[in-house]
C-alpha atoms as a PDB file:
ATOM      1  CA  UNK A   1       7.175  -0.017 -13.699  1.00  0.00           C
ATOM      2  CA  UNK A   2       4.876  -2.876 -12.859  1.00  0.00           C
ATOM      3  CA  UNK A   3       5.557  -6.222 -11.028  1.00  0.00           C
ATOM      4  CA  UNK A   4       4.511  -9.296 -13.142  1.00  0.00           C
ATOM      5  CA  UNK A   5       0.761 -10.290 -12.511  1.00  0.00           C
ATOM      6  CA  UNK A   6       0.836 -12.670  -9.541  1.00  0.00           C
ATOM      7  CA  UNK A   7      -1.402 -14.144  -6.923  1.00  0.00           C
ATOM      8  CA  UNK A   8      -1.540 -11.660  -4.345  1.00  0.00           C
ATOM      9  CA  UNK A   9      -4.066 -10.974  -1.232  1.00  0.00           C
ATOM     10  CA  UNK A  10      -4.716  -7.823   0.124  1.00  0.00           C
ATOM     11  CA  UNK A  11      -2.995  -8.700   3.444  1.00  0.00           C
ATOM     12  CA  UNK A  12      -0.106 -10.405   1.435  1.00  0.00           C
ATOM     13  CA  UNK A  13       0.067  -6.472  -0.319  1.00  0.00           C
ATOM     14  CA  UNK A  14      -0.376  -4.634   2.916  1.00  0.00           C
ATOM     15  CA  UNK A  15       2.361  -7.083   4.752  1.00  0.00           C
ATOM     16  CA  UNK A  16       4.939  -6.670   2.104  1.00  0.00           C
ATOM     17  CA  UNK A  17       4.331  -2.669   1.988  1.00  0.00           C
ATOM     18  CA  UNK A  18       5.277  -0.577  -1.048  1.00  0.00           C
ATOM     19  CA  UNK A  19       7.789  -2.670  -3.573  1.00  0.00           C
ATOM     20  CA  UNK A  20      10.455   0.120  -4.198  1.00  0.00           C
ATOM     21  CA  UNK A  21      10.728   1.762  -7.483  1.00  0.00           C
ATOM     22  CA  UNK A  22       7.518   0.212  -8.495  1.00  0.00           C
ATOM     23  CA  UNK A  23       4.188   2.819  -9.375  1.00  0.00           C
ATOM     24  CA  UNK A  24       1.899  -0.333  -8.888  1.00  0.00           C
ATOM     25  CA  UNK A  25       1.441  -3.187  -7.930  1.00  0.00           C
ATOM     26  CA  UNK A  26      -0.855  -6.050  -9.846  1.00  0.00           C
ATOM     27  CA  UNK A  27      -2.620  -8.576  -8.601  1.00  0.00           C
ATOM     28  CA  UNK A  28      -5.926 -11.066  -9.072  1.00  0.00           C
ATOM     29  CA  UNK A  29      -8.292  -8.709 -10.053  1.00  0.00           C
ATOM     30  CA  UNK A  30      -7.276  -5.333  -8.565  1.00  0.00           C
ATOM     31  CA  UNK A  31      -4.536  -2.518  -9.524  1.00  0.00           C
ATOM     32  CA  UNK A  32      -3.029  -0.798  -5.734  1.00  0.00           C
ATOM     33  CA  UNK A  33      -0.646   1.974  -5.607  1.00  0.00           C
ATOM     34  CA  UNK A  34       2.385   1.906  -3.946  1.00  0.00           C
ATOM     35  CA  UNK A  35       3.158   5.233  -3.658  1.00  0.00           C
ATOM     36  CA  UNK A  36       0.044   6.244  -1.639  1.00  0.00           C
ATOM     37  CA  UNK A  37      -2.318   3.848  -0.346  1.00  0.00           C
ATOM     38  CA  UNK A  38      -5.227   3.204  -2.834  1.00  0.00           C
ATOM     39  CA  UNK A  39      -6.537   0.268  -4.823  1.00  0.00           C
ATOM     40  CA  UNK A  40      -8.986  -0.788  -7.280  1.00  0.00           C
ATOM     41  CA  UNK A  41     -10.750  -3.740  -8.308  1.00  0.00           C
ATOM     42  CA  UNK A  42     -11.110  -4.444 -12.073  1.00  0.00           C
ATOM     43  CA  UNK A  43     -14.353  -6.945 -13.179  1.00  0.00           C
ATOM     44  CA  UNK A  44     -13.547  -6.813 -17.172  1.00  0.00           C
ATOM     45  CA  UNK A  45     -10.229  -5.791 -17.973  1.00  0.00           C
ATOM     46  CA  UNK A  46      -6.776  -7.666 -16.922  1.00  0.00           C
ATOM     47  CA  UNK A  47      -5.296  -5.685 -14.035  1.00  0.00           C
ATOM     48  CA  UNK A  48      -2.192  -5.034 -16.069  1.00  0.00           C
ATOM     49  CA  UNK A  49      -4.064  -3.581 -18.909  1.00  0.00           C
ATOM     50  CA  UNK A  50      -5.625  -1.052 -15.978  1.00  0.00           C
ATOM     51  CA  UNK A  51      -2.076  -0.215 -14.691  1.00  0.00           C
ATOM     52  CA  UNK A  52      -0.922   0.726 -18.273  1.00  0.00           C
ATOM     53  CA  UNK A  53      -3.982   2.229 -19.164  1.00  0.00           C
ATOM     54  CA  UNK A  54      -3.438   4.410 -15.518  1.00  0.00           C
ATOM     55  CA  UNK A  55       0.217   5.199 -16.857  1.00  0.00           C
ATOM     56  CA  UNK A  56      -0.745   6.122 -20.314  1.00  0.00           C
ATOM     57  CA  UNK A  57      -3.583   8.602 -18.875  1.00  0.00           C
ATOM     58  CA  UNK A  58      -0.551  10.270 -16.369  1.00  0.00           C
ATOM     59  CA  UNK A  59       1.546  10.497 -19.927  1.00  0.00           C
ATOM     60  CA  UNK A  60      -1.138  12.035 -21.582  1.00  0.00           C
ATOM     61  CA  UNK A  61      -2.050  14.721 -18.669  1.00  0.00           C
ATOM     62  CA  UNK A  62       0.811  15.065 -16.572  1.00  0.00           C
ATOM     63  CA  UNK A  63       0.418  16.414 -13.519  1.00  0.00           C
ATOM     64  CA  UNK A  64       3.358  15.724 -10.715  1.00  0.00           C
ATOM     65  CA  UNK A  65       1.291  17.299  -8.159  1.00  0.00           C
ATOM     66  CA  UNK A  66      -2.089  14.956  -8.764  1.00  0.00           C
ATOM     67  CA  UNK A  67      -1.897  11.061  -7.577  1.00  0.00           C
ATOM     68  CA  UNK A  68      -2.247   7.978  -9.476  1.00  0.00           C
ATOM     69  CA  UNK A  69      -5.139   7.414  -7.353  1.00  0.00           C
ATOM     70  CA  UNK A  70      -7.586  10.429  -9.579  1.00  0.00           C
ATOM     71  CA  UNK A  71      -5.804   8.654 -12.455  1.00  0.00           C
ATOM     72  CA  UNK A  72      -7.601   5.790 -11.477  1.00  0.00           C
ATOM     73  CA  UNK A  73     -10.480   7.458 -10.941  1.00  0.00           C
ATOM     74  CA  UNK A  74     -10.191   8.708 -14.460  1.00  0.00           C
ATOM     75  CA  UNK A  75     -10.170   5.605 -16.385  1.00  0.00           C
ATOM     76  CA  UNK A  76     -11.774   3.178 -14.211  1.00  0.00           C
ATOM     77  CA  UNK A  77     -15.411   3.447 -16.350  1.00  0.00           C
ATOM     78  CA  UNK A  78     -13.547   1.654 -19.305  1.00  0.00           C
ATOM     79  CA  UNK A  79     -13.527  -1.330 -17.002  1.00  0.00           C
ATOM     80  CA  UNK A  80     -16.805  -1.984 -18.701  1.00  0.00           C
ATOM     81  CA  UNK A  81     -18.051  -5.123 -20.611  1.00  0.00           C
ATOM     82  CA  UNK A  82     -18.730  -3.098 -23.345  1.00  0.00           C
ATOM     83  CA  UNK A  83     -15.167  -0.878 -23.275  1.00  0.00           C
ATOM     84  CA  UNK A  84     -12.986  -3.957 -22.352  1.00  0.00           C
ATOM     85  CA  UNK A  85     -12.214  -5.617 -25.883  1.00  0.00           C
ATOM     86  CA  UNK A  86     -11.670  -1.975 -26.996  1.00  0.00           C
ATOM     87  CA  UNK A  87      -9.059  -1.119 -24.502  1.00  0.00           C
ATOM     88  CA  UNK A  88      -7.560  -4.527 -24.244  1.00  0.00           C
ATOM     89  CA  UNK A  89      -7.072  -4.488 -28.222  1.00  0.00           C
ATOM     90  CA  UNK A  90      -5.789  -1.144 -27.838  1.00  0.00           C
ATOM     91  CA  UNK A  91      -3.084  -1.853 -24.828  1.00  0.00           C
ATOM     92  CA  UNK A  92      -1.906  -4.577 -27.183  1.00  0.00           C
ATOM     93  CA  UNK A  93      -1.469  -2.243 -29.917  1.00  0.00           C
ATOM     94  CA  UNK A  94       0.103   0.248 -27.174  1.00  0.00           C
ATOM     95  CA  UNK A  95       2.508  -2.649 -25.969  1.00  0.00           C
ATOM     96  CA  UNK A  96       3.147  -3.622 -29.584  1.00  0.00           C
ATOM     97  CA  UNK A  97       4.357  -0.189 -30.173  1.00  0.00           C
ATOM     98  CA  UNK A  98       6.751   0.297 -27.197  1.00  0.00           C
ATOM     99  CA  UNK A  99       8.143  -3.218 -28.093  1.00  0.00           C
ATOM    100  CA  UNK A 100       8.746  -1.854 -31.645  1.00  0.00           C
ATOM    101  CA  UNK A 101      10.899   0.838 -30.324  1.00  0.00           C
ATOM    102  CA  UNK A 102      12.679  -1.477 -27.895  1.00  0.00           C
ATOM    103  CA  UNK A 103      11.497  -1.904 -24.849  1.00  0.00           C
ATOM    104  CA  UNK A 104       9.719  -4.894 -23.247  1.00  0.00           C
ATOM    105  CA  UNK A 105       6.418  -2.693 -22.896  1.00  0.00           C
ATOM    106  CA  UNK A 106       4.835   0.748 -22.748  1.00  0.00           C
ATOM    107  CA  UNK A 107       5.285   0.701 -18.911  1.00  0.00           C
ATOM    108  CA  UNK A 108       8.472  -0.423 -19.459  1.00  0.00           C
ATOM    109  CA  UNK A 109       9.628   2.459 -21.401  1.00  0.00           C
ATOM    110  CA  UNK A 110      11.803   4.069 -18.426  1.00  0.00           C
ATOM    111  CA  UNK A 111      11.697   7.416 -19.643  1.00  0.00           C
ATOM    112  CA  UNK A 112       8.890   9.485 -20.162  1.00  0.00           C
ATOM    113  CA  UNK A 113       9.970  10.995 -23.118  1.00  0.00           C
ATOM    114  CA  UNK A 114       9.717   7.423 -24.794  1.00  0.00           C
ATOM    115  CA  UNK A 115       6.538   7.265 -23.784  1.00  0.00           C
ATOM    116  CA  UNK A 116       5.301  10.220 -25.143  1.00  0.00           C
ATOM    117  CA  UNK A 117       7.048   9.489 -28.377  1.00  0.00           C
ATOM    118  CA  UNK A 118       5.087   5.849 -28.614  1.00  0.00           C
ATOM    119  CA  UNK A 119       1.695   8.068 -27.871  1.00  0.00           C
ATOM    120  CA  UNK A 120       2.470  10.528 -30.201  1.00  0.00           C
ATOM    121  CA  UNK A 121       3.164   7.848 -33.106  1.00  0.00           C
ATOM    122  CA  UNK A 122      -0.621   6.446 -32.124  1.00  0.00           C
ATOM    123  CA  UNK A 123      -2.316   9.788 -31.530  1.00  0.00           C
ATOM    124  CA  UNK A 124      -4.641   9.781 -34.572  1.00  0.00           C
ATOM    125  CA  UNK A 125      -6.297   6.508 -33.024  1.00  0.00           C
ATOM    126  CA  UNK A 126      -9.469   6.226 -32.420  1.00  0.00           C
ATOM    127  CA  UNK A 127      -7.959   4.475 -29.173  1.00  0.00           C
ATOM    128  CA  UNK A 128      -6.002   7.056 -28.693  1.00  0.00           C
ATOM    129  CA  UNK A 129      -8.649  10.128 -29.071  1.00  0.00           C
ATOM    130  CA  UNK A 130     -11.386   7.977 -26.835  1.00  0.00           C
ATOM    131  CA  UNK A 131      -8.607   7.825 -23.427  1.00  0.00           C
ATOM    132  CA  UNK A 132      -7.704  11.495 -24.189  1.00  0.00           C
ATOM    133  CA  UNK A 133     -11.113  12.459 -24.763  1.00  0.00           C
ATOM    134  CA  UNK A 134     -12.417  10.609 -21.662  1.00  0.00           C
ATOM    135  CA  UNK A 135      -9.746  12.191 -19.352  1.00  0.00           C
ATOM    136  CA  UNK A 136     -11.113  14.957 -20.034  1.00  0.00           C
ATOM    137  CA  UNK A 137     -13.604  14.708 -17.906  1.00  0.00           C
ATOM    138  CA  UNK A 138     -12.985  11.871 -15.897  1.00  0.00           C
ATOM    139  CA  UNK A 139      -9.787  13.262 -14.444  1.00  0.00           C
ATOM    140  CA  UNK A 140     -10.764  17.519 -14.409  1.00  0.00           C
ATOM    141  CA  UNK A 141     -14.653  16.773 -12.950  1.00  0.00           C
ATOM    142  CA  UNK A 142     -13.412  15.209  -9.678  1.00  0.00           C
ATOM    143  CA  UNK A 143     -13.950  17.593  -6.905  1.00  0.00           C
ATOM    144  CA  UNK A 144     -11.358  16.320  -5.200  1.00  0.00           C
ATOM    145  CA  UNK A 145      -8.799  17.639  -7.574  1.00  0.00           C
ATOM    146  CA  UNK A 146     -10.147  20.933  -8.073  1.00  0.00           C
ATOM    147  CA  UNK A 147      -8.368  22.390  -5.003  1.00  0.00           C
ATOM    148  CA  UNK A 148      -4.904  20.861  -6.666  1.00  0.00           C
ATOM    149  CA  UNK A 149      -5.577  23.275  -9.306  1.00  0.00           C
ATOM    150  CA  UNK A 150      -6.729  26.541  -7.507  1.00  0.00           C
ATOM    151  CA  UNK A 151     -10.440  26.217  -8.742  1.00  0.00           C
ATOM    152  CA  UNK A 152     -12.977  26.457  -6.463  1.00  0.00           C
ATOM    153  CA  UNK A 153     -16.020  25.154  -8.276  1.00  0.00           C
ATOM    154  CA  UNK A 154     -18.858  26.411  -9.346  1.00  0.00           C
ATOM    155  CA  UNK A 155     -20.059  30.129  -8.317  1.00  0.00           C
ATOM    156  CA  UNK A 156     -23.451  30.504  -9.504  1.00  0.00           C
ATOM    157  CA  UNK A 157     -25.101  28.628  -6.353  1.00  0.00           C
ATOM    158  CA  UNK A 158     -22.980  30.903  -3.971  1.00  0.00           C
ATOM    159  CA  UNK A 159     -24.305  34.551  -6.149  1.00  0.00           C
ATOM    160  CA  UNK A 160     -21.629  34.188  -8.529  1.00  0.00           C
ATOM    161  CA  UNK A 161     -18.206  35.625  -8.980  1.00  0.00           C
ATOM    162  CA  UNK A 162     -18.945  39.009  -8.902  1.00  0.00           C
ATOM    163  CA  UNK A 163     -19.065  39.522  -5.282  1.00  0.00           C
ATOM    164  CA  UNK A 164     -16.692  36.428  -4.344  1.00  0.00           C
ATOM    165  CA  UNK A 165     -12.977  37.541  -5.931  1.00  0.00           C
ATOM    166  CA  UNK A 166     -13.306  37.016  -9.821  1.00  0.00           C
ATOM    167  CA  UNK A 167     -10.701  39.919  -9.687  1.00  0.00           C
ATOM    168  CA  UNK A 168      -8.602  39.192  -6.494  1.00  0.00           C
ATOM    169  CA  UNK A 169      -6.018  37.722  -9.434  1.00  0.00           C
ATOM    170  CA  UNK A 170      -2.431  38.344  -8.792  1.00  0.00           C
ATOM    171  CA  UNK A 171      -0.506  37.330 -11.313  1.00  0.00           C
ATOM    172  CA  UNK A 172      -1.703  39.958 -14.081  1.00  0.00           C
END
């Protein structure tokens, strides 16, 4: 859920702390997490577009072990001049959708489940395709979640896999 856009400073965010039940907070320009401490500024898009945009790419991949934060990561290059009427025209669509199927918005949508089912209804978009597409490597090519995952990055630098446990597998 997201708190209506307001006026908010960064110390007026940090004073108040994390607003329960909420996944982030929206402000003047920025998007901040209130589950773990991490923010970012948007230039071209409206923050609440980011925040569902950050929601819909968590629907799409879900990972309960990975933070909104690499989410964030993920989709923050479509806060470009050239991206934003794309994405904003396409979180209106997104919003229209959710609003169609009863709730206020796609964030909204308590459940899940509902959300997947408004995705899944828009999947053949070319909106649609260009966020799944992109988290494809905006979310899996951050370094930083590779550990989350078990991989351990590239081998060929280090001699390759051969002699570094390409067989040490357990699980077969």
């Amino acid at each position: 859920m997201t708190l209506n856009p307001r006026e908010l400073t960064r110390r007026d965010l940090l004073s108040r702390g994390a607003a329960a039940g909420t996944a982030f907070v929206v402000g003047s320009g920025y998007v901040a997490g209130t589950s773990t401490a991490w923010a970012m500024e948007v230039a071209h898009l409206k923050p609440a577009t980011m925040a569902t945009l950050i929601h819909m790419a968590r629907d799409i991949y879900p990972h309960d072990h990975v933070a909104d934060a690499f989410y964030a990561a993920a989709v923050k290059g479509y806060d470009s001049a050239e991206a934003a009427p794309m994405i904003e025209d396409g979180i209106a669509g997104l919003n229209a959708a959710a609003q169609g199927a009863g709730h206020s918005s796609y964030v909204d949508a308590g459940w899940e489940r509902d959300r997947v089912d408004i995705l899944r209804d828009m999947e053949k978009s070319t909106f649609f395709q260009t966020i799944r597409g992109g988290l494809v490597t905006g979310l899996y090519n951050q370094k930083e979640v590779w550990p989350l995952f078990g991989y351990e990055g590239e081998s060929y630098s280090k001699g390759g896999y051969i002699d570094r446990g390409f067989d040490d597998i357990n699980w077969v």
